[in-house]
PDB file of N, CA and C in Angstrom:
ATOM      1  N   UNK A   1      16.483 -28.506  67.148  1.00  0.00           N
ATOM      2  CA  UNK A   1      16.576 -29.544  66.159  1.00  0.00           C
ATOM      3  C   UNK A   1      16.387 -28.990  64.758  1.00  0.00           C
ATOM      4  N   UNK A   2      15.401 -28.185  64.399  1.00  0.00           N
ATOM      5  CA  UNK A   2      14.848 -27.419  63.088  1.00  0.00           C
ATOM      6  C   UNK A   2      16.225 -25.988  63.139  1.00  0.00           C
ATOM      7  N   UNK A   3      16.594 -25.830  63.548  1.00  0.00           N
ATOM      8  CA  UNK A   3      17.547 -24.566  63.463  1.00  0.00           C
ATOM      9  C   UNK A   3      18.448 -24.770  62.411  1.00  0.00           C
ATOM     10  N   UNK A   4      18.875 -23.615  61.480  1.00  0.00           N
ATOM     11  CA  UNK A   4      20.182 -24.041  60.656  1.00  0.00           C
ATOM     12  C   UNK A   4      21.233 -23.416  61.365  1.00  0.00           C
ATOM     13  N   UNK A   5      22.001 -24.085  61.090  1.00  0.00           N
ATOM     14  CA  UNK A   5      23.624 -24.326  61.791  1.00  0.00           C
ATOM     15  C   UNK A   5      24.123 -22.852  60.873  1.00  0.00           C
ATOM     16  N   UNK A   6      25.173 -22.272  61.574  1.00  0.00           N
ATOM     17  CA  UNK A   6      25.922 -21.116  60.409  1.00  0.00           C
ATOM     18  C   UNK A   6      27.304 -21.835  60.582  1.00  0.00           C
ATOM     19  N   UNK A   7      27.704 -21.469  59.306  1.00  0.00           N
ATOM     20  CA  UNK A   7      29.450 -22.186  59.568  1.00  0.00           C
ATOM     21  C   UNK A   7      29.587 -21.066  60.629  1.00  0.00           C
ATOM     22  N   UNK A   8      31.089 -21.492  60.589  1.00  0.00           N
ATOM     23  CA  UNK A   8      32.116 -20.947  61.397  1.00  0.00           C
ATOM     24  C   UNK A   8      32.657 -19.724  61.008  1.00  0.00           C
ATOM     25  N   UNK A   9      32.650 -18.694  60.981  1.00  0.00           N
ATOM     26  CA  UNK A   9      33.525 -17.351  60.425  1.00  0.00           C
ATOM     27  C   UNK A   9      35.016 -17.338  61.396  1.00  0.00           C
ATOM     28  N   UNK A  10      35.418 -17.141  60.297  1.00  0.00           N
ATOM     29  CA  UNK A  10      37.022 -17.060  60.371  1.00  0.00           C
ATOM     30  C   UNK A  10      37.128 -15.603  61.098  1.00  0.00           C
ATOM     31  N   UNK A  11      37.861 -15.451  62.410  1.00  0.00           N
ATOM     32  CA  UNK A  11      38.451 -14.294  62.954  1.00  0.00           C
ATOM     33  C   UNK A  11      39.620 -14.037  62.404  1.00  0.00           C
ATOM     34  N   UNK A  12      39.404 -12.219  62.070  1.00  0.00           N
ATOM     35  CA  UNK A  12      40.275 -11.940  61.699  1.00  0.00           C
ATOM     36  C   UNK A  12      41.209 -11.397  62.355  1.00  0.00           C
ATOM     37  N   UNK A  13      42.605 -10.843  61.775  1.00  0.00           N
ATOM     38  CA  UNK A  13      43.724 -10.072  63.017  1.00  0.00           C
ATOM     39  C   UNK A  13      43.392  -9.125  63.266  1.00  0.00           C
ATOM     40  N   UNK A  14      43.709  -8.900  64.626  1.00  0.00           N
ATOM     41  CA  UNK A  14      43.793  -7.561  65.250  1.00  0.00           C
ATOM     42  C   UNK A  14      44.555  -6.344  64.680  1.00  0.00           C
ATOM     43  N   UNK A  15      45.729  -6.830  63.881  1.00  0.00           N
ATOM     44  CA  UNK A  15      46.758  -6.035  64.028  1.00  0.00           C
ATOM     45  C   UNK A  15      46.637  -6.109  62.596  1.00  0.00           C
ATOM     46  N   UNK A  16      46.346  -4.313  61.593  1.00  0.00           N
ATOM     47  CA  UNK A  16      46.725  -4.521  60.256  1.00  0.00           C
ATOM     48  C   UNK A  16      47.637  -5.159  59.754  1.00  0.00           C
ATOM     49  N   UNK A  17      47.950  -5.809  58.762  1.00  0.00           N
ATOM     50  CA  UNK A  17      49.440  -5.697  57.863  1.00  0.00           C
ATOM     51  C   UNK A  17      49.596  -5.221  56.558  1.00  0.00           C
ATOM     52  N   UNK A  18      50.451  -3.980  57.007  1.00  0.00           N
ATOM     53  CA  UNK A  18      50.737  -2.944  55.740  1.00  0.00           C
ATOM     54  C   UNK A  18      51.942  -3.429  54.758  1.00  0.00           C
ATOM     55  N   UNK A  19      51.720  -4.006  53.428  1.00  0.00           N
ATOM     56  CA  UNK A  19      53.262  -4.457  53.047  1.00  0.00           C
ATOM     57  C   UNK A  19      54.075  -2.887  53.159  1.00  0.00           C
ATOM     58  N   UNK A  20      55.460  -3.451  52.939  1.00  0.00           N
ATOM     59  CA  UNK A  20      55.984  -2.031  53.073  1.00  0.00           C
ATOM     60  C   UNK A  20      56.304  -1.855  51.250  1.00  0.00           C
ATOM     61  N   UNK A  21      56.053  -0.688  51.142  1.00  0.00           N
ATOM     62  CA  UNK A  21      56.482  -0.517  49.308  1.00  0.00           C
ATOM     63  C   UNK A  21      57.632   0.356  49.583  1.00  0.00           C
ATOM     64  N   UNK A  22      58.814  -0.273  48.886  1.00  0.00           N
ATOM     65  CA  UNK A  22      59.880   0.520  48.445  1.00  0.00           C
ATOM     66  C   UNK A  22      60.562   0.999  47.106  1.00  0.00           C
ATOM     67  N   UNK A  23      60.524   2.367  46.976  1.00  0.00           N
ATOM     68  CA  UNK A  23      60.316   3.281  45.640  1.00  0.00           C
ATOM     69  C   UNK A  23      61.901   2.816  45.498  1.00  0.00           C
ATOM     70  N   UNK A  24      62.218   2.502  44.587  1.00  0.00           N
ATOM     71  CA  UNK A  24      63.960   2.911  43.797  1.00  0.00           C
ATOM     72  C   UNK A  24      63.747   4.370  43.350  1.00  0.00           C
ATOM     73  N   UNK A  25      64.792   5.291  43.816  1.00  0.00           N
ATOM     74  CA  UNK A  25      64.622   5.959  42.560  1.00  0.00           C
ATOM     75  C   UNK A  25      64.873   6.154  41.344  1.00  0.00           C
ATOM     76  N   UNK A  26      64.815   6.826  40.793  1.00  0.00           N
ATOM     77  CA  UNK A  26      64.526   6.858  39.366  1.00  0.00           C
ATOM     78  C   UNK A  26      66.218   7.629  38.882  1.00  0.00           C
ATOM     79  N   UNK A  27      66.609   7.038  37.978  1.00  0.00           N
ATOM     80  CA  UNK A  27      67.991   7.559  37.761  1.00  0.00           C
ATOM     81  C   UNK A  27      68.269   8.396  37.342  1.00  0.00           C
ATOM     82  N   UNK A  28      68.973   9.645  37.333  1.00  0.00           N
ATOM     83  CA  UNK A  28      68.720  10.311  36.383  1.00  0.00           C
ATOM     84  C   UNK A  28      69.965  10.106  35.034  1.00  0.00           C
ATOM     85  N   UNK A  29      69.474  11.280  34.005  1.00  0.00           N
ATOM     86  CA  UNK A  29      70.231  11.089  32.452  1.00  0.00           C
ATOM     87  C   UNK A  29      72.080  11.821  33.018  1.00  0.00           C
ATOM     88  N   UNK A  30      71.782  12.316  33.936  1.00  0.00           N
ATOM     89  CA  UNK A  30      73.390  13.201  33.783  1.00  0.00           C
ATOM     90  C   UNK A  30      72.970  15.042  33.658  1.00  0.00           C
ATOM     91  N   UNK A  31      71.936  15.145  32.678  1.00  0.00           N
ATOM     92  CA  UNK A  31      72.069  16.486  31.754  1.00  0.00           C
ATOM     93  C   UNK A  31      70.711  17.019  32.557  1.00  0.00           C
ATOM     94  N   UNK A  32      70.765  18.270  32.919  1.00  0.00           N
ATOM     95  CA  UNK A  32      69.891  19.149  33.323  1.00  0.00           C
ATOM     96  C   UNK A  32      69.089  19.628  31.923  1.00  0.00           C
ATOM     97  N   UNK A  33      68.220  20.506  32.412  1.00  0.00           N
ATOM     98  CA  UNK A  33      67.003  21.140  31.294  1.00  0.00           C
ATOM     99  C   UNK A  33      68.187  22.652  30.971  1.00  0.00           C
ATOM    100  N   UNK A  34      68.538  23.059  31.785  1.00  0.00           N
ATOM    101  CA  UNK A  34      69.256  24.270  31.550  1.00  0.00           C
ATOM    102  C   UNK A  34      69.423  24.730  29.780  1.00  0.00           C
ATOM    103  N   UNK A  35      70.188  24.271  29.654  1.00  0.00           N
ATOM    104  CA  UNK A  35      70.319  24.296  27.996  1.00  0.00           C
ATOM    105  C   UNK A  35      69.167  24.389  27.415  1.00  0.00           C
ATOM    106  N   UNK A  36      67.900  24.339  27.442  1.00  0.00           N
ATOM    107  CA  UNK A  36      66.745  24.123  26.913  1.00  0.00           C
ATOM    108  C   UNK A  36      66.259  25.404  27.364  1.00  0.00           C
ATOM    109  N   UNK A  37      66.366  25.823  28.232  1.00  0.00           N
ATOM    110  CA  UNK A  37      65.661  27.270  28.427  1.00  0.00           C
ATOM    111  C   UNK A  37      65.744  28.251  27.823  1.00  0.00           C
ATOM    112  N   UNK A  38      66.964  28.723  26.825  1.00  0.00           N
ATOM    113  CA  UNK A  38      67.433  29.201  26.242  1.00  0.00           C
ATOM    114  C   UNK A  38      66.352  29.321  24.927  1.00  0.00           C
ATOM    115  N   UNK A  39      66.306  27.885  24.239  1.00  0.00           N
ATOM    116  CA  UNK A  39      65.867  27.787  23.561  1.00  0.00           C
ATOM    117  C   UNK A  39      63.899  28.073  23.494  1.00  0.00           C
ATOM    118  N   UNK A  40      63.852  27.773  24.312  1.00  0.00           N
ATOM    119  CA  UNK A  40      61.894  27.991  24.619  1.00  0.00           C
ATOM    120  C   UNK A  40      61.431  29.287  25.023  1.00  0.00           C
ATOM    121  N   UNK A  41      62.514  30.143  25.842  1.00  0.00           N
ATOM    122  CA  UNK A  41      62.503  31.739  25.739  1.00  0.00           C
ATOM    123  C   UNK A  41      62.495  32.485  23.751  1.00  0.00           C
ATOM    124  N   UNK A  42      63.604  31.813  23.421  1.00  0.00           N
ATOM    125  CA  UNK A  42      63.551  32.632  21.959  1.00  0.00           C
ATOM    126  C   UNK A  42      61.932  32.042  21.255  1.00  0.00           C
ATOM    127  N   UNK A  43      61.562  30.670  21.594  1.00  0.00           N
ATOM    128  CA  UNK A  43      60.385  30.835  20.716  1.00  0.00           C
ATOM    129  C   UNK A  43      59.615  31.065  21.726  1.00  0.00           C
ATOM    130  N   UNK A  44      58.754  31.518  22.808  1.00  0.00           N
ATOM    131  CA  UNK A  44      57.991  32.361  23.537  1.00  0.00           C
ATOM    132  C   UNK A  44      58.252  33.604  23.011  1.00  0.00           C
ATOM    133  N   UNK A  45      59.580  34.412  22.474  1.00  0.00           N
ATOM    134  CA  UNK A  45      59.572  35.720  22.241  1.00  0.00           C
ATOM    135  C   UNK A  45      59.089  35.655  21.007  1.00  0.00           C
ATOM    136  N   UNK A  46      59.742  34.731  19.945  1.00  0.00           N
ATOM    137  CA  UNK A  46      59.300  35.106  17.815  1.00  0.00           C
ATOM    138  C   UNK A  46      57.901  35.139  18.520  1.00  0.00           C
ATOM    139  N   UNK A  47      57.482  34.008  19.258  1.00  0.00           N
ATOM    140  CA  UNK A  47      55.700  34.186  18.711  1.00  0.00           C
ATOM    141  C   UNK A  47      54.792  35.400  19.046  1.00  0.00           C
ATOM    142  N   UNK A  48      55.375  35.940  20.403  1.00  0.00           N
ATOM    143  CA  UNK A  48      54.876  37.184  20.718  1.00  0.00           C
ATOM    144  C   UNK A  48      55.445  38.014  19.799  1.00  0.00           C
ATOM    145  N   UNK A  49      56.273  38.183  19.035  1.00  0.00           N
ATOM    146  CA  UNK A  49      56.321  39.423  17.946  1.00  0.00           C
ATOM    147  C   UNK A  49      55.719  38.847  16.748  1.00  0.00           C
ATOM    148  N   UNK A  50      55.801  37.379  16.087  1.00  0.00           N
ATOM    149  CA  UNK A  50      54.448  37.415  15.347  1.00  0.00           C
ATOM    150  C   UNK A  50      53.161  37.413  15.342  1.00  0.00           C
ATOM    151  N   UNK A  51      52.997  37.640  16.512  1.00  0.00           N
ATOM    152  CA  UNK A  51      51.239  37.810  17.040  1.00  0.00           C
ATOM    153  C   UNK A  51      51.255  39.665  17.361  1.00  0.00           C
ATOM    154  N   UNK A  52      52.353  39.976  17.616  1.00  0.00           N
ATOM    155  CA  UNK A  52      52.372  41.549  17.380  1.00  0.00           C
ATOM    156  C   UNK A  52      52.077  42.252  16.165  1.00  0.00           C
ATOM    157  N   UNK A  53      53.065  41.643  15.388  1.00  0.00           N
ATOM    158  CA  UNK A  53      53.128  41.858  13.864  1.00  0.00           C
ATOM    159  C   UNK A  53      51.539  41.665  12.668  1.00  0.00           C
ATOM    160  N   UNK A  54      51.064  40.079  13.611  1.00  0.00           N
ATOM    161  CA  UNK A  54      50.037  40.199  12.584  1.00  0.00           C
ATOM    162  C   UNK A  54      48.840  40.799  13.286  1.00  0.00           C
ATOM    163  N   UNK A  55      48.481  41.382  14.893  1.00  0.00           N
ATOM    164  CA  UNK A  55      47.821  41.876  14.701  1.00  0.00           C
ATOM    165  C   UNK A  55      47.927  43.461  13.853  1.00  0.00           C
ATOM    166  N   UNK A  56      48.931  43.709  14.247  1.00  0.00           N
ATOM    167  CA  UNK A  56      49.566  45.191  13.359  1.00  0.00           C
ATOM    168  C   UNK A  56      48.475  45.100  12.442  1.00  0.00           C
ATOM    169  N   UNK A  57      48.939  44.068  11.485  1.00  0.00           N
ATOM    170  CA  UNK A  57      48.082  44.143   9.898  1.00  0.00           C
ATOM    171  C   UNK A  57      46.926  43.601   9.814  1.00  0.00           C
ATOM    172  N   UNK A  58      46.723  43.668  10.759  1.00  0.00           N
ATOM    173  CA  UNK A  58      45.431  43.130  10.624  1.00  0.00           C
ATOM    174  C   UNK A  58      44.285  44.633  11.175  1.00  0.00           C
ATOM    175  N   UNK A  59      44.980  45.414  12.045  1.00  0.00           N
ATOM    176  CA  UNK A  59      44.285  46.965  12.067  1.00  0.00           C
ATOM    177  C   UNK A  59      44.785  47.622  11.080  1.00  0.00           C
ATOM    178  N   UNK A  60      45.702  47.392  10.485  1.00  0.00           N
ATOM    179  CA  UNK A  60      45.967  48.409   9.400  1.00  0.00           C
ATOM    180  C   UNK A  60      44.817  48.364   8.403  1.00  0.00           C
ATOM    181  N   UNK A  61      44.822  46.631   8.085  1.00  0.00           N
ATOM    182  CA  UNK A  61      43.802  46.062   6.951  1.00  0.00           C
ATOM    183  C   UNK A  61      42.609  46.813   7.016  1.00  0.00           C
ATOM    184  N   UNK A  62      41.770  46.963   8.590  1.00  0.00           N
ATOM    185  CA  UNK A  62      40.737  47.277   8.850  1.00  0.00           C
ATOM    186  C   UNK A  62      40.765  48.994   8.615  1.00  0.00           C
ATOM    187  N   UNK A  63      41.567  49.775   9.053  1.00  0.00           N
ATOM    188  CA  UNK A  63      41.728  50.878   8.407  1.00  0.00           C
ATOM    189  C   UNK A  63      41.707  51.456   7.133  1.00  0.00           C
ATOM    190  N   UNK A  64      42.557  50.871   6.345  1.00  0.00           N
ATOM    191  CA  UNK A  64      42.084  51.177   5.380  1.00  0.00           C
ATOM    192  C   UNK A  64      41.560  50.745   4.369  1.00  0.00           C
ATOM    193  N   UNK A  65      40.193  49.317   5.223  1.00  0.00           N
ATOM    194  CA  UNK A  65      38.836  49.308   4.303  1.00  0.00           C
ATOM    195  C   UNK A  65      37.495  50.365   4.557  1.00  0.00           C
ATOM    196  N   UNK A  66      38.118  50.984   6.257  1.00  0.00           N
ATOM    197  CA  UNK A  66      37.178  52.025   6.061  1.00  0.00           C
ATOM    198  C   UNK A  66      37.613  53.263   5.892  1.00  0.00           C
ATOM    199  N   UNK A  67      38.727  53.758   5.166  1.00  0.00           N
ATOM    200  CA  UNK A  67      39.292  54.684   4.308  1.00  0.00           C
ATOM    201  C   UNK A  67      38.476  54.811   3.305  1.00  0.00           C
ATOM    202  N   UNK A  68      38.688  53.424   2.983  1.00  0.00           N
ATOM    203  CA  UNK A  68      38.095  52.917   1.273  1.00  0.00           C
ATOM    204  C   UNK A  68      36.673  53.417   1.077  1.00  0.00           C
ATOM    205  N   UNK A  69      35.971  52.772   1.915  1.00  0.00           N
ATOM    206  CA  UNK A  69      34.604  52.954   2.101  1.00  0.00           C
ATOM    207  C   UNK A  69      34.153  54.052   2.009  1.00  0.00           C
ATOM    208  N   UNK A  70      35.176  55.503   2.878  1.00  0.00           N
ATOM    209  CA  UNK A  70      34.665  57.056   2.832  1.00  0.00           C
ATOM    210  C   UNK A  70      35.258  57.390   2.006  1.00  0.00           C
ATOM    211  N   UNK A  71      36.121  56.822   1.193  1.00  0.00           N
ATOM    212  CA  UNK A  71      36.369  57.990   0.183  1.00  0.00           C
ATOM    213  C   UNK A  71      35.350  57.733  -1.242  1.00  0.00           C
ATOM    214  N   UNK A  72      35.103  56.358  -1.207  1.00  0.00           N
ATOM    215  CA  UNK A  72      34.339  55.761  -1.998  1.00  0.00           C
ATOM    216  C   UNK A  72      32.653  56.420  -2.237  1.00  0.00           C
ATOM    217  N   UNK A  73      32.267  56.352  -0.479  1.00  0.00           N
ATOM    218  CA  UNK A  73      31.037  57.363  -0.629  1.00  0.00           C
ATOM    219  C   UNK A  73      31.352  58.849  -1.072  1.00  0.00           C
ATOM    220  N   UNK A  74      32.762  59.308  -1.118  1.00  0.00           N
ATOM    221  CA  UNK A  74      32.402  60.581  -1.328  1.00  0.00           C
ATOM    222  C   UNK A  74      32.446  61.328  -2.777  1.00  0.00           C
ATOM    223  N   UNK A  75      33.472  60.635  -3.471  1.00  0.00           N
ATOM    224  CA  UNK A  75      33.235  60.062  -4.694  1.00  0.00           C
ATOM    225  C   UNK A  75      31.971  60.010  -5.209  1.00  0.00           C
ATOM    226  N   UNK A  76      31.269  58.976  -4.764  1.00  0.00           N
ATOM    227  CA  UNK A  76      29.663  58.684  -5.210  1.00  0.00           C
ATOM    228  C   UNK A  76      28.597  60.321  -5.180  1.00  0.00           C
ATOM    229  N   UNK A  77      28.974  60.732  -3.618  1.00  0.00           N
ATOM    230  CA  UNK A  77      28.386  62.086  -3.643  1.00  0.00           C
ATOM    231  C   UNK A  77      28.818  63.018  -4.754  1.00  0.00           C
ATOM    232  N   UNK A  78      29.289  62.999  -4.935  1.00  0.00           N
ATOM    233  CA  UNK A  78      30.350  64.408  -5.624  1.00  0.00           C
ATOM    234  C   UNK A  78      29.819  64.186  -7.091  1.00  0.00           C
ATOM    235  N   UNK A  79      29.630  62.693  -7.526  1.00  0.00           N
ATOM    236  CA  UNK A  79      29.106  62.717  -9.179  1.00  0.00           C
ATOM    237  C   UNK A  79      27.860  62.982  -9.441  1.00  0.00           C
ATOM    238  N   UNK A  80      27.183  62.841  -7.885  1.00  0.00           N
ATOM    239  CA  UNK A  80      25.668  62.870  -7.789  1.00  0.00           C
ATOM    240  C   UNK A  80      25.070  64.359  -8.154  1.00  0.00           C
ATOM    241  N   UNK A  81      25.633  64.889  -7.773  1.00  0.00           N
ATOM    242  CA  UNK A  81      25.803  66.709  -7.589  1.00  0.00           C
ATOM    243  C   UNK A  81      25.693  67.555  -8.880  1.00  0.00           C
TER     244      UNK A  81
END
């Protein structure tokens, strides 16, 4: 008599249901990348020869500030004398 009642739970199916999804594909433009490769090789190459180039000068730079430097001390010696 004092007991609470539970509803009813709904049974569920046995059997999943998967919707089915169907992809369209995707259309294409006509035009391949081909033609483009051409172009992304020549700038992959400039940049590797301007990263050649400026490290070039950039050891040169460093060379001959320490050129500078020894001839500078020797200079200094030589008036000292």
């Amino acid at each position: 008599m004092f007991r609470p009642k539970l509803p009813d739970v709904p049974t569920l199916p046995t059997t999943p249901v998967v919707p089915q999804q169907r992809q369209t594909p995707v259309p294409s433009s006509g035009q391949s990348l081909t033609p483009y490769v051409g172009a992304v090789a020549a700038v992959v190459v400039v940049g590797f020869v301007l990263t050649a180039l400026l490290a070039a000068v950039a050891i040169s730079a460093v060379s001959v500030a320490i050129a500078a430097v020894v001839l500078r001390s020797l200079f200094n010696g030589a008036n000292r004398r």
